[in-house]
N, C-alpha and C. Protein backbone atom coordinates (compact mmCIF):
# COMPACT_ATOMS: atom_id res chain seq x y z
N UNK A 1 -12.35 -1.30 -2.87
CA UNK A 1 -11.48 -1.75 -3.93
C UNK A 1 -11.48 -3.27 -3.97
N UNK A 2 -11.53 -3.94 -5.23
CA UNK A 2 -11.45 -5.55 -5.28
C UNK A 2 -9.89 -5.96 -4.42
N UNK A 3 -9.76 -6.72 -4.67
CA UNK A 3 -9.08 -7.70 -4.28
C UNK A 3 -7.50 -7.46 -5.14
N UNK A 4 -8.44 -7.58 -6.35
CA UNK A 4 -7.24 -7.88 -7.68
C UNK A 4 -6.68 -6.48 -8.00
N UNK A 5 -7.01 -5.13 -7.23
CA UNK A 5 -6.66 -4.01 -7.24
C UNK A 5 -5.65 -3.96 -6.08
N UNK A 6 -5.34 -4.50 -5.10
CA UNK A 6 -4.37 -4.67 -4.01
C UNK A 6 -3.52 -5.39 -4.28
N UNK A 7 -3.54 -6.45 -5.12
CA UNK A 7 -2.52 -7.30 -5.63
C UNK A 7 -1.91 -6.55 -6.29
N UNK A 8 -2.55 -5.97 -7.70
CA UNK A 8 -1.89 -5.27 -8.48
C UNK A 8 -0.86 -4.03 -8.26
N UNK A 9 -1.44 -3.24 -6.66
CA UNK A 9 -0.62 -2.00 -6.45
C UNK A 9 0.69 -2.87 -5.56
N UNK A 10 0.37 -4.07 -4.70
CA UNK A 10 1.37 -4.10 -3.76
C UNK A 10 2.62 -5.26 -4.81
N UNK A 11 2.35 -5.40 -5.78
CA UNK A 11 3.05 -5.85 -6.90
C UNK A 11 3.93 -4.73 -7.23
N UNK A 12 3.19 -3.56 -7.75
CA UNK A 12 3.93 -2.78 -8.41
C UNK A 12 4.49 -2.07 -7.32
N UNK A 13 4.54 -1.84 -5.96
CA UNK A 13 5.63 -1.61 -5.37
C UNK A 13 6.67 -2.16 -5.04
N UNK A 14 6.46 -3.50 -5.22
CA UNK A 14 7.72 -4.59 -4.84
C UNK A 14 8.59 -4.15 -6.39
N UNK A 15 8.08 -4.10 -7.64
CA UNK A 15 8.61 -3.73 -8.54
C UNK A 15 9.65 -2.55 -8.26
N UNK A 16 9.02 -1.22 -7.85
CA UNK A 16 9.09 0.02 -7.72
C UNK A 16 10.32 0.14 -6.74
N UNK A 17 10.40 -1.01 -5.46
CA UNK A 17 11.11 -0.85 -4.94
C UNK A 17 12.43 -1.61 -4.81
N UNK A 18 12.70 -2.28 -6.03
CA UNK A 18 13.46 -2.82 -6.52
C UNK A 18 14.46 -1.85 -7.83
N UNK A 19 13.49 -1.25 -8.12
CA UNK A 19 14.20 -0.33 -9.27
C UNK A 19 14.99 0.86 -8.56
N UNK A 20 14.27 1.21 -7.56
CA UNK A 20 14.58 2.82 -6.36
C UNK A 20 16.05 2.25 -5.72
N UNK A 21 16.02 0.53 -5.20
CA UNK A 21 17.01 0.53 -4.47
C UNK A 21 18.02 0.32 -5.49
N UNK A 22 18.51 -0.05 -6.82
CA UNK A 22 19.02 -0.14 -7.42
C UNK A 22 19.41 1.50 -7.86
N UNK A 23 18.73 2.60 -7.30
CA UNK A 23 19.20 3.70 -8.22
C UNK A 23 18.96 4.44 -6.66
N UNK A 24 19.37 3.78 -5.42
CA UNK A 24 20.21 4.15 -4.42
C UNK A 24 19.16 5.02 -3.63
N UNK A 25 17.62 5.15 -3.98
CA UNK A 25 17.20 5.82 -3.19
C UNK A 25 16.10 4.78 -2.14
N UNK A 26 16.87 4.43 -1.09
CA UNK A 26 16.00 3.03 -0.50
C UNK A 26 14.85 2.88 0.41
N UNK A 27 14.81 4.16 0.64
CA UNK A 27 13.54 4.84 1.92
C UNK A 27 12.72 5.29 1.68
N UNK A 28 12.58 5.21 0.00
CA UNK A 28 11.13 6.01 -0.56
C UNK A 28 10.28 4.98 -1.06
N UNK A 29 10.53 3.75 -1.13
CA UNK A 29 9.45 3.13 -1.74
C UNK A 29 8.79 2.52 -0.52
N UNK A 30 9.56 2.18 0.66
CA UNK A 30 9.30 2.31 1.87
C UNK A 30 7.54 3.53 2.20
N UNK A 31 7.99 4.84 2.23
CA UNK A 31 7.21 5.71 2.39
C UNK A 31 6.10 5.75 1.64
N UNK A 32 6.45 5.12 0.40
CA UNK A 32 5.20 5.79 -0.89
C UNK A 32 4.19 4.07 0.35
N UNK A 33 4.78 3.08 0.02
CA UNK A 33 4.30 1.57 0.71
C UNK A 33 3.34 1.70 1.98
N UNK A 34 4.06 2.78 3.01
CA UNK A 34 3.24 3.02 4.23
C UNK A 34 2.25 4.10 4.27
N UNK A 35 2.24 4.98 3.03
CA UNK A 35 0.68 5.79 2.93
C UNK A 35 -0.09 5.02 2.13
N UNK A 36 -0.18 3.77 1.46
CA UNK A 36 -0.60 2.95 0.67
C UNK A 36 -1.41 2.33 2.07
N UNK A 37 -0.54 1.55 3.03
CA UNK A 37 -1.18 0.30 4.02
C UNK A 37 -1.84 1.36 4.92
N UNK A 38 -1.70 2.70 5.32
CA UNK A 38 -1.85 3.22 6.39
C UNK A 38 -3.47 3.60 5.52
N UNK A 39 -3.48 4.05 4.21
CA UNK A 39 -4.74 4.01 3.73
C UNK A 39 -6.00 3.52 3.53
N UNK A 40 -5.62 1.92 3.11
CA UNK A 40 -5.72 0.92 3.65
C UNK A 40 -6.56 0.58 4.49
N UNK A 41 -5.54 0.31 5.99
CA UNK A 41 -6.11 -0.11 7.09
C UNK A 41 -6.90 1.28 7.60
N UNK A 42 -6.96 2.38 7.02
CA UNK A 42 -7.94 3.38 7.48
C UNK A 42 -9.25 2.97 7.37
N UNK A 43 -9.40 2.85 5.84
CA UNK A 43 -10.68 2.10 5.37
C UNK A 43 -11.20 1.01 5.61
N UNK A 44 -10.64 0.06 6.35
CA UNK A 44 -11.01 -1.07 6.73
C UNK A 44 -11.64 -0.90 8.29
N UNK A 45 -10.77 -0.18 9.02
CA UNK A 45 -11.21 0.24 10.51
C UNK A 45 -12.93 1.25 10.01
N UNK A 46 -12.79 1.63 9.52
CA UNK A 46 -14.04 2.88 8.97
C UNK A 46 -14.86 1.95 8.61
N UNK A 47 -14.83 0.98 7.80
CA UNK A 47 -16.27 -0.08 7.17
C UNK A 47 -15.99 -1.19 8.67
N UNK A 48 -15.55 -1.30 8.95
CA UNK A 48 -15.99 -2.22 10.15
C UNK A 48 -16.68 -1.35 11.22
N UNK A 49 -16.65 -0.12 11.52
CA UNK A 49 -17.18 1.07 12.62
C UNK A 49 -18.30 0.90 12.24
N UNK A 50 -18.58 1.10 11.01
CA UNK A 50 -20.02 1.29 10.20
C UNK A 50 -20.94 -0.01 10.62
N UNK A 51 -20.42 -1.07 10.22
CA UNK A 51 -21.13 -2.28 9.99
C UNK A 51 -21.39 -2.77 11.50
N UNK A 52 -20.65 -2.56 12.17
CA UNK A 52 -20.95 -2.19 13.73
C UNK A 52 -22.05 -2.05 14.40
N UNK A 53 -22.31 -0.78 14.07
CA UNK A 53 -23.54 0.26 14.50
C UNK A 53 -24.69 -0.16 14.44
C-alpha cells in the first residue's frame, strides 16, 4: 500500500474516533485502530522475512 493510503485510513480513524467518543462508545475505534496496525506491522515483518532470504 502507498504511503498516501496510510495517511488517509489513520486520518479517518482519528475522525471515526472522535465521532464514537462523542456518541459514548470509546473502545471501538480503539479496536477497529489495532486490527488496522496489527495488520500492518504483519506485512511489514513478512516483506522484510522475504527480502532477507
Amino acid at each position: 500500500m502507498p504511503k498516501s493510503a496510510h495517511y488517509i485510513i489513520i486520518i479517518l480513524c482519528i475522525i471515526l474516533t472522535v465521532f464514537l467518543y462523542n456518541q459514548a462508545f470509546g473502545a471501538v475505534p480503539f479496536l477497529i485502530l489495532s486490527f488496522y496496525l496489527f495488520y500492518f506491522g504483519w506485512t511489514q515483518i513478512r516483506s522484510r522475512k522475504k527480502n532477507s532470504r
